[in-house]
PDB file of N, CA and C in Angstrom:
ATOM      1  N   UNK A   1     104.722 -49.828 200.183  1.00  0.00           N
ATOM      2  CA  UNK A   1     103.345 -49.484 199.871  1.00  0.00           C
ATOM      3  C   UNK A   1     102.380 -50.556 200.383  1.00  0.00           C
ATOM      4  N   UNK A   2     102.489 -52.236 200.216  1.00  0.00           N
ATOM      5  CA  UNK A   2     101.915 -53.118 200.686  1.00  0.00           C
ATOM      6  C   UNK A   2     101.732 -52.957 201.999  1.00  0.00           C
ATOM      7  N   UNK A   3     102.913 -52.880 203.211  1.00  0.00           N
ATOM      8  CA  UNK A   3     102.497 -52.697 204.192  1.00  0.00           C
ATOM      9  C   UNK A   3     101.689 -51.903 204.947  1.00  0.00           C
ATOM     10  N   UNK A   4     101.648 -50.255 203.801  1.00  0.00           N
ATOM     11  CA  UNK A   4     101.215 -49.542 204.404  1.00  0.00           C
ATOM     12  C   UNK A   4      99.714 -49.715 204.420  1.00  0.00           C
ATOM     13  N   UNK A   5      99.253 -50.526 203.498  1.00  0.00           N
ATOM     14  CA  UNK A   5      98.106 -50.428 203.104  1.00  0.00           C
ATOM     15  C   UNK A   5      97.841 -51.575 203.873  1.00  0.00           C
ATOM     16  N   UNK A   6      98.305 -52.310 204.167  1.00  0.00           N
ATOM     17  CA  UNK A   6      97.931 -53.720 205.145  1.00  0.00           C
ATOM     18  C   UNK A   6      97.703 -53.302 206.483  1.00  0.00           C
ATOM     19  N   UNK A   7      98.544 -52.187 206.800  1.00  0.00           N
ATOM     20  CA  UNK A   7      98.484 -51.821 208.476  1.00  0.00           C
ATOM     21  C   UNK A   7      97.117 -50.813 208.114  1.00  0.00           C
ATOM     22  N   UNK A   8      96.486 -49.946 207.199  1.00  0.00           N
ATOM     23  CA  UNK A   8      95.342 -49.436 207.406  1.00  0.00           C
ATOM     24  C   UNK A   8      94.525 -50.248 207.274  1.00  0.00           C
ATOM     25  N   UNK A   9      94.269 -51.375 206.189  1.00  0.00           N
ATOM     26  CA  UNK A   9      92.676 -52.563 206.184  1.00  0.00           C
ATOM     27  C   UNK A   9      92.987 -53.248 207.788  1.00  0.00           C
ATOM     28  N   UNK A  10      94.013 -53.520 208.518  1.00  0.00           N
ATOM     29  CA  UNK A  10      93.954 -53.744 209.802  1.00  0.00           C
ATOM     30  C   UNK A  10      93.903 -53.177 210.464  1.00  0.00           C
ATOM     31  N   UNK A  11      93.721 -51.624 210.991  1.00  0.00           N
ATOM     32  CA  UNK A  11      93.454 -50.864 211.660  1.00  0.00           C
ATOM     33  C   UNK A  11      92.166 -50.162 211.420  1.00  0.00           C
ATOM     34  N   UNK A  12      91.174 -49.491 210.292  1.00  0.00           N
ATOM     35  CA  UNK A  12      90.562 -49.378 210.483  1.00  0.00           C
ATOM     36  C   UNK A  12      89.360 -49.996 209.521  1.00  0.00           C
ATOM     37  N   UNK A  13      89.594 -51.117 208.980  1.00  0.00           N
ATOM     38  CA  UNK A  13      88.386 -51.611 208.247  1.00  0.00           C
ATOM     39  C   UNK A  13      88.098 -53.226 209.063  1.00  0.00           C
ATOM     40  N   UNK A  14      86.981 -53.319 208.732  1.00  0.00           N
ATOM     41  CA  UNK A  14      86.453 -54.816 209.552  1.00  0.00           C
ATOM     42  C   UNK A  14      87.445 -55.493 209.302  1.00  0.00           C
ATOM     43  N   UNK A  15      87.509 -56.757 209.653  1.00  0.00           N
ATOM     44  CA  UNK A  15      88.325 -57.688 209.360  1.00  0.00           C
ATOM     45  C   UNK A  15      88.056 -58.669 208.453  1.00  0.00           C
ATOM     46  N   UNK A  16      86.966 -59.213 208.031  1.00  0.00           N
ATOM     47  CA  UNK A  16      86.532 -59.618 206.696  1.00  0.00           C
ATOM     48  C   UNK A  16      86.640 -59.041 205.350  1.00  0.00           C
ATOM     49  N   UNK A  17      87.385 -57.721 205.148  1.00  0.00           N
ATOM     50  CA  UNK A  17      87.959 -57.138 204.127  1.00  0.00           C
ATOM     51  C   UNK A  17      88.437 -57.391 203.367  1.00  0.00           C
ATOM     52  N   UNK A  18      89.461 -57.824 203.454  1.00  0.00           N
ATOM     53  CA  UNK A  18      90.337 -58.547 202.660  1.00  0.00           C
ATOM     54  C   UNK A  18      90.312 -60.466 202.604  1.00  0.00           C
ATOM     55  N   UNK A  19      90.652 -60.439 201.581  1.00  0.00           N
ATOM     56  CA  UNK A  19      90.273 -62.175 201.288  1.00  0.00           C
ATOM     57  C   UNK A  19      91.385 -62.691 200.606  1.00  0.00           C
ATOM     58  N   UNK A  20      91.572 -63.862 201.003  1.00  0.00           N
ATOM     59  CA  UNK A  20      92.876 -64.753 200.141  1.00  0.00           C
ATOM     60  C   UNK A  20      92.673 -64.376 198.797  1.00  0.00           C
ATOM     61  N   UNK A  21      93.400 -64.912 198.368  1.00  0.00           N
ATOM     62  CA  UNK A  21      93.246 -65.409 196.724  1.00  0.00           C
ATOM     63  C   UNK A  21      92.634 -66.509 195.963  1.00  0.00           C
ATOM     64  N   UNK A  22      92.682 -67.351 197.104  1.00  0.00           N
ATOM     65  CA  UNK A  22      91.883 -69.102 197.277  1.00  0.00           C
ATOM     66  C   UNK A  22      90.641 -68.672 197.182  1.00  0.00           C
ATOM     67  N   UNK A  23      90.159 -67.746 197.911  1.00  0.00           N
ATOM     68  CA  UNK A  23      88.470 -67.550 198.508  1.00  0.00           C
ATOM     69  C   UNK A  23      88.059 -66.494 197.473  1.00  0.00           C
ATOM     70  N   UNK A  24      89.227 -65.541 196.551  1.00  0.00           N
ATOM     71  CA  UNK A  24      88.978 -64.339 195.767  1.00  0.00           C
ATOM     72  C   UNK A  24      88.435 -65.550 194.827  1.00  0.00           C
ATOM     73  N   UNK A  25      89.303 -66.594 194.348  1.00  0.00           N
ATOM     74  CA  UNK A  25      88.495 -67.025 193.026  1.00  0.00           C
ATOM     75  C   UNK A  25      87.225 -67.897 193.244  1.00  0.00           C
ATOM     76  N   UNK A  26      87.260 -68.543 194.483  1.00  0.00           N
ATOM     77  CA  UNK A  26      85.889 -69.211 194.726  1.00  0.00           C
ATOM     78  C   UNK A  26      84.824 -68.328 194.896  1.00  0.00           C
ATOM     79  N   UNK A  27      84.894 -67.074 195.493  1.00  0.00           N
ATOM     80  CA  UNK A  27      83.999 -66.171 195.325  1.00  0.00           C
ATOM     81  C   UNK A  27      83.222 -65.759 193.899  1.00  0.00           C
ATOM     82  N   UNK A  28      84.591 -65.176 193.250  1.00  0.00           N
ATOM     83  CA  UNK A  28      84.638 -64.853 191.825  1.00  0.00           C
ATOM     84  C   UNK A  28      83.991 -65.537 190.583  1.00  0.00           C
ATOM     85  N   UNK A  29      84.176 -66.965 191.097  1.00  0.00           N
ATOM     86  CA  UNK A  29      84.258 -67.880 189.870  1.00  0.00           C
ATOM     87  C   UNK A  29      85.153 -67.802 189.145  1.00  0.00           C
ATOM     88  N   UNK A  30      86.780 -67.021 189.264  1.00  0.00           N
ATOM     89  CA  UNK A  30      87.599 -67.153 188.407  1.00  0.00           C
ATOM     90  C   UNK A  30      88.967 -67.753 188.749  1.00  0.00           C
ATOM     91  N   UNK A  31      89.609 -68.597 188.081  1.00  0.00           N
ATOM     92  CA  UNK A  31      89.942 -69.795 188.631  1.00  0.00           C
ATOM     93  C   UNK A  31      91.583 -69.109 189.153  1.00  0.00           C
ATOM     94  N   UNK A  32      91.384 -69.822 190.111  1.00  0.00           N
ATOM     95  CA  UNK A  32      92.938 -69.184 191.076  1.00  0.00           C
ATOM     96  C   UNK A  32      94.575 -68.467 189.909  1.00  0.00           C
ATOM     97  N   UNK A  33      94.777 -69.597 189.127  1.00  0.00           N
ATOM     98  CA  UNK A  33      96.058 -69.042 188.255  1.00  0.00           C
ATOM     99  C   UNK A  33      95.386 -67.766 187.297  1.00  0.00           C
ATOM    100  N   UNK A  34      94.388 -67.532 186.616  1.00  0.00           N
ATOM    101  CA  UNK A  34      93.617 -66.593 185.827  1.00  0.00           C
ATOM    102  C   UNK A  34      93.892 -65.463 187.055  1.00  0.00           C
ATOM    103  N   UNK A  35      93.450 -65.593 188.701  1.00  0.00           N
ATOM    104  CA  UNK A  35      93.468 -64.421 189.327  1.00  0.00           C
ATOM    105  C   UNK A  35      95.082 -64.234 189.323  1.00  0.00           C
ATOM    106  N   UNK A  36      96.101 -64.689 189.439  1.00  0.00           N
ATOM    107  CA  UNK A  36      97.675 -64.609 189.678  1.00  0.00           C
ATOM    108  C   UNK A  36      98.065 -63.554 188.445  1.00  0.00           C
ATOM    109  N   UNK A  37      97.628 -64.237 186.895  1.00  0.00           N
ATOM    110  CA  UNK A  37      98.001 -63.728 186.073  1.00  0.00           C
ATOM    111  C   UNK A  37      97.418 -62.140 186.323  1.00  0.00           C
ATOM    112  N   UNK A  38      96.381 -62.004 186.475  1.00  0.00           N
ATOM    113  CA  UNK A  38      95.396 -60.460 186.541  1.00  0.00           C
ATOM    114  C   UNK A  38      96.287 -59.365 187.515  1.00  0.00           C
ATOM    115  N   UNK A  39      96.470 -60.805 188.599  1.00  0.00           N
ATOM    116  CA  UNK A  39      97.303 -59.866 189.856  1.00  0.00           C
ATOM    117  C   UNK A  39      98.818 -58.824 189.025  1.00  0.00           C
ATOM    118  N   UNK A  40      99.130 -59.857 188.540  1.00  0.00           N
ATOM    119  CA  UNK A  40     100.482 -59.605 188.008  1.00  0.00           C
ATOM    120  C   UNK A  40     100.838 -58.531 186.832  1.00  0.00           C
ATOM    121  N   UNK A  41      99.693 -58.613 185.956  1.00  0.00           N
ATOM    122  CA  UNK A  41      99.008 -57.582 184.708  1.00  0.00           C
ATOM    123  C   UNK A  41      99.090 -56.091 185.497  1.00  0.00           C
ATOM    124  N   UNK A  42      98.286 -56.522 186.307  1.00  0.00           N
ATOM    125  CA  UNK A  42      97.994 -54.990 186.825  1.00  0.00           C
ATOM    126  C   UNK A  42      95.829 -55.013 186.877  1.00  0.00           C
ATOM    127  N   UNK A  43      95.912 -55.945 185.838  1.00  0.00           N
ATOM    128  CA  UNK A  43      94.228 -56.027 186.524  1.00  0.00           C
ATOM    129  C   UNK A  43      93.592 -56.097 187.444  1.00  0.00           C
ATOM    130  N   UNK A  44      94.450 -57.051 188.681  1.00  0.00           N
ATOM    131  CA  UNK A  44      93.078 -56.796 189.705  1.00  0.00           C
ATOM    132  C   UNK A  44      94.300 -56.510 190.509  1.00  0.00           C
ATOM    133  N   UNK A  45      93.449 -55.836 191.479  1.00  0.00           N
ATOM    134  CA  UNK A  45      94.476 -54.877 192.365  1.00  0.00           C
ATOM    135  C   UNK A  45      94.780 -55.994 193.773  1.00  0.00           C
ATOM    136  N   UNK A  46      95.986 -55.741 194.587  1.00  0.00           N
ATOM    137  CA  UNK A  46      95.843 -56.889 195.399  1.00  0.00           C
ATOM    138  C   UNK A  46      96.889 -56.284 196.453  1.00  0.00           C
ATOM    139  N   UNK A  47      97.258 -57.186 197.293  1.00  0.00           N
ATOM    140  CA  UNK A  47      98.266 -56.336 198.491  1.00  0.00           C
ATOM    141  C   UNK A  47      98.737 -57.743 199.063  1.00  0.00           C
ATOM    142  N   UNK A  48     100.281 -57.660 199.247  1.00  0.00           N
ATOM    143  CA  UNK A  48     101.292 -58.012 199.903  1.00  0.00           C
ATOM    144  C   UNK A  48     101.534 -58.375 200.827  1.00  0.00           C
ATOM    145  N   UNK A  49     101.265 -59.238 202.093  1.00  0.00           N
ATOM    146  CA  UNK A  49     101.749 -59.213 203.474  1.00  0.00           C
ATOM    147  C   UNK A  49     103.071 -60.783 203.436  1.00  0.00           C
ATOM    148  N   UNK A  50     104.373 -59.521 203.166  1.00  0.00           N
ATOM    149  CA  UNK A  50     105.698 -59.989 203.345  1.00  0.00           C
ATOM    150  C   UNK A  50     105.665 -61.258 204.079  1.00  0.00           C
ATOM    151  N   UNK A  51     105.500 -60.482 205.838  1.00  0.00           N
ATOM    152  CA  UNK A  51     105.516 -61.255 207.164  1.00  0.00           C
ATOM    153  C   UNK A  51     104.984 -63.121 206.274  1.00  0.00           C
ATOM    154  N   UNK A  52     104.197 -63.375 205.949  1.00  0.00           N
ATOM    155  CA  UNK A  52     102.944 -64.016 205.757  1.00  0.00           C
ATOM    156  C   UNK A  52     103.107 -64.434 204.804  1.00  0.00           C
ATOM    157  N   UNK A  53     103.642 -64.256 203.306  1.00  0.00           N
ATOM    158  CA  UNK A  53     103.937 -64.380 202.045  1.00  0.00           C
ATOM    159  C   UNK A  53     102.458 -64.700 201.602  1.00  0.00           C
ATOM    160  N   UNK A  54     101.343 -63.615 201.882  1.00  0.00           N
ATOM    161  CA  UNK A  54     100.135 -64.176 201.706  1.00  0.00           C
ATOM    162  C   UNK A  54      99.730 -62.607 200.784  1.00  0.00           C
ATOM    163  N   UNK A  55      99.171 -63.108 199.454  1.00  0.00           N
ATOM    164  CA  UNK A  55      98.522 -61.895 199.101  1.00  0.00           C
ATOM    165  C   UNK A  55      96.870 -61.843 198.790  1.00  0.00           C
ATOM    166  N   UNK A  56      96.632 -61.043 199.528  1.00  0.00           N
ATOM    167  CA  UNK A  56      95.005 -60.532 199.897  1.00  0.00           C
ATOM    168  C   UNK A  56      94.183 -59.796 199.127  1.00  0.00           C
ATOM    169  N   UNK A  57      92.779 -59.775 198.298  1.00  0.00           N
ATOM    170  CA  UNK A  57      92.199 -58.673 197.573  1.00  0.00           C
ATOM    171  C   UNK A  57      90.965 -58.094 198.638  1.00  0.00           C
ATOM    172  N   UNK A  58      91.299 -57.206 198.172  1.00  0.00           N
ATOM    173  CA  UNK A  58      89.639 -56.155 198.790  1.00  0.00           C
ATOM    174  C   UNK A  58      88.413 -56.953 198.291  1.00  0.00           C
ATOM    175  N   UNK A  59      87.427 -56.838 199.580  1.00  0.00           N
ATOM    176  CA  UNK A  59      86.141 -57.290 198.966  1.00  0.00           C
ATOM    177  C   UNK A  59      85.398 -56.976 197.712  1.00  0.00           C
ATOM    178  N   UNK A  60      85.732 -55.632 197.804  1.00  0.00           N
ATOM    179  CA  UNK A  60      85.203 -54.561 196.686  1.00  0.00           C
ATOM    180  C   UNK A  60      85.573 -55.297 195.719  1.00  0.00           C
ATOM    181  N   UNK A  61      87.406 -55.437 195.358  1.00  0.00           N
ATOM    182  CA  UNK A  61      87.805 -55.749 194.095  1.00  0.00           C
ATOM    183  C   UNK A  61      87.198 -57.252 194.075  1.00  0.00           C
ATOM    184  N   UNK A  62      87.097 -58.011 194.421  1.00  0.00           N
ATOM    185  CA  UNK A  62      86.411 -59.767 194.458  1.00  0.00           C
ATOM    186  C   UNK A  62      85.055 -59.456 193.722  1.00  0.00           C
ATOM    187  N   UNK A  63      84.174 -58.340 194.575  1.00  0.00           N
ATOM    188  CA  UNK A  63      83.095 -58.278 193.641  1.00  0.00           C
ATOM    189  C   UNK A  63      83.220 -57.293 192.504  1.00  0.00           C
ATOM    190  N   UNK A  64      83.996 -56.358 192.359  1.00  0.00           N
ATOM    191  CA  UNK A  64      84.545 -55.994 190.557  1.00  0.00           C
ATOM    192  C   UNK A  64      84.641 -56.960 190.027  1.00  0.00           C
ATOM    193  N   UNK A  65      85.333 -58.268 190.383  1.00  0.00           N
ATOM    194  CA  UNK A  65      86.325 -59.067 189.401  1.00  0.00           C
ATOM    195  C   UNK A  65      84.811 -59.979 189.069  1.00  0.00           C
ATOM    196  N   UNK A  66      84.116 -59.920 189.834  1.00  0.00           N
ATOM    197  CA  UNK A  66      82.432 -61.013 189.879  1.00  0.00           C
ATOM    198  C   UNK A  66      81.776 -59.918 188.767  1.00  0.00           C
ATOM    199  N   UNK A  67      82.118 -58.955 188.438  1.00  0.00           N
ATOM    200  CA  UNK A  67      81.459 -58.441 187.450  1.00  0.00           C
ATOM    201  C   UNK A  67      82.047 -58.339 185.876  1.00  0.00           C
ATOM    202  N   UNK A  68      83.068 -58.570 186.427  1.00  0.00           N
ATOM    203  CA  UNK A  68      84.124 -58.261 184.809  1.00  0.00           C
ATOM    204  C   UNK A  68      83.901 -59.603 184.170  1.00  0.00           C
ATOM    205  N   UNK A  69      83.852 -60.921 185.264  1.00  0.00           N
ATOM    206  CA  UNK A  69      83.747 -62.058 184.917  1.00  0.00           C
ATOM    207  C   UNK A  69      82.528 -62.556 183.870  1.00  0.00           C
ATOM    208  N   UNK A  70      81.554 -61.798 184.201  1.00  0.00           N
ATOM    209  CA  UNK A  70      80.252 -62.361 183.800  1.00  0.00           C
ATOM    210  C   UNK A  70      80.055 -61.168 182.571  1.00  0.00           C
ATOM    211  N   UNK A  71      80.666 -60.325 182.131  1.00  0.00           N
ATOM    212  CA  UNK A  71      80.679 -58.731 181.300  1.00  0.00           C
ATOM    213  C   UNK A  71      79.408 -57.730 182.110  1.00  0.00           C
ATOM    214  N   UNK A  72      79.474 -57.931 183.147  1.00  0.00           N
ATOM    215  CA  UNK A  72      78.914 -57.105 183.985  1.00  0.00           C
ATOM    216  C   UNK A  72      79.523 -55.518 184.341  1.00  0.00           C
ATOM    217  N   UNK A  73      78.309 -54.593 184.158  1.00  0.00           N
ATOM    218  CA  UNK A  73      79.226 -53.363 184.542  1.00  0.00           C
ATOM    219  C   UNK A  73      78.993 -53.167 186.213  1.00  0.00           C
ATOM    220  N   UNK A  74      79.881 -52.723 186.307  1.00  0.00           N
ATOM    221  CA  UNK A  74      79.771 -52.737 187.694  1.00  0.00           C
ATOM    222  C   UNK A  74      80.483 -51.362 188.350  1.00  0.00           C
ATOM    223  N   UNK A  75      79.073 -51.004 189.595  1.00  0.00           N
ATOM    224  CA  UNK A  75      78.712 -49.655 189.952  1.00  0.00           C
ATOM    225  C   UNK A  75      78.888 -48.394 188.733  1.00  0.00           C
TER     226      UNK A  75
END
């Protein structure tokens, strides 16, 4: 499922899409192990690249997680 979804944000979405996890919580304001645990919960949604052992969130979800953070509703 990870890959599949890794080979579509690389094929047809910009390439600034997806963001580390380093840059998800500096974005976020929420501190890197808080995002691991969320990842792992099932709270924030995230994706896999095996090759890479690197896991990536959607911009979208970075700015969800910038809203949940602050009790913001968001869209």
């Amino acid at each position: 499922m990870h890959a599949a979804l890794l080979q579509f944000y690389q094929q047809y979405l910009p390439v600034d899409q997806l963001v580390s996890v380093g840059k998800a919580a500096r974005e976020s304001g929420i501190a890197r192990q808080t995002l691991h645990e969320w990842m792992e919960s099932g709270r924030a949604r995230w994706i896999y690249e095996a090759e890479h052992d690197v896991m990536w969130l959607d911009r979208e979800e970075v700015d969800r997680l910038w809203h949940v953070k602050r009790g913001l509703k968001w869209r």
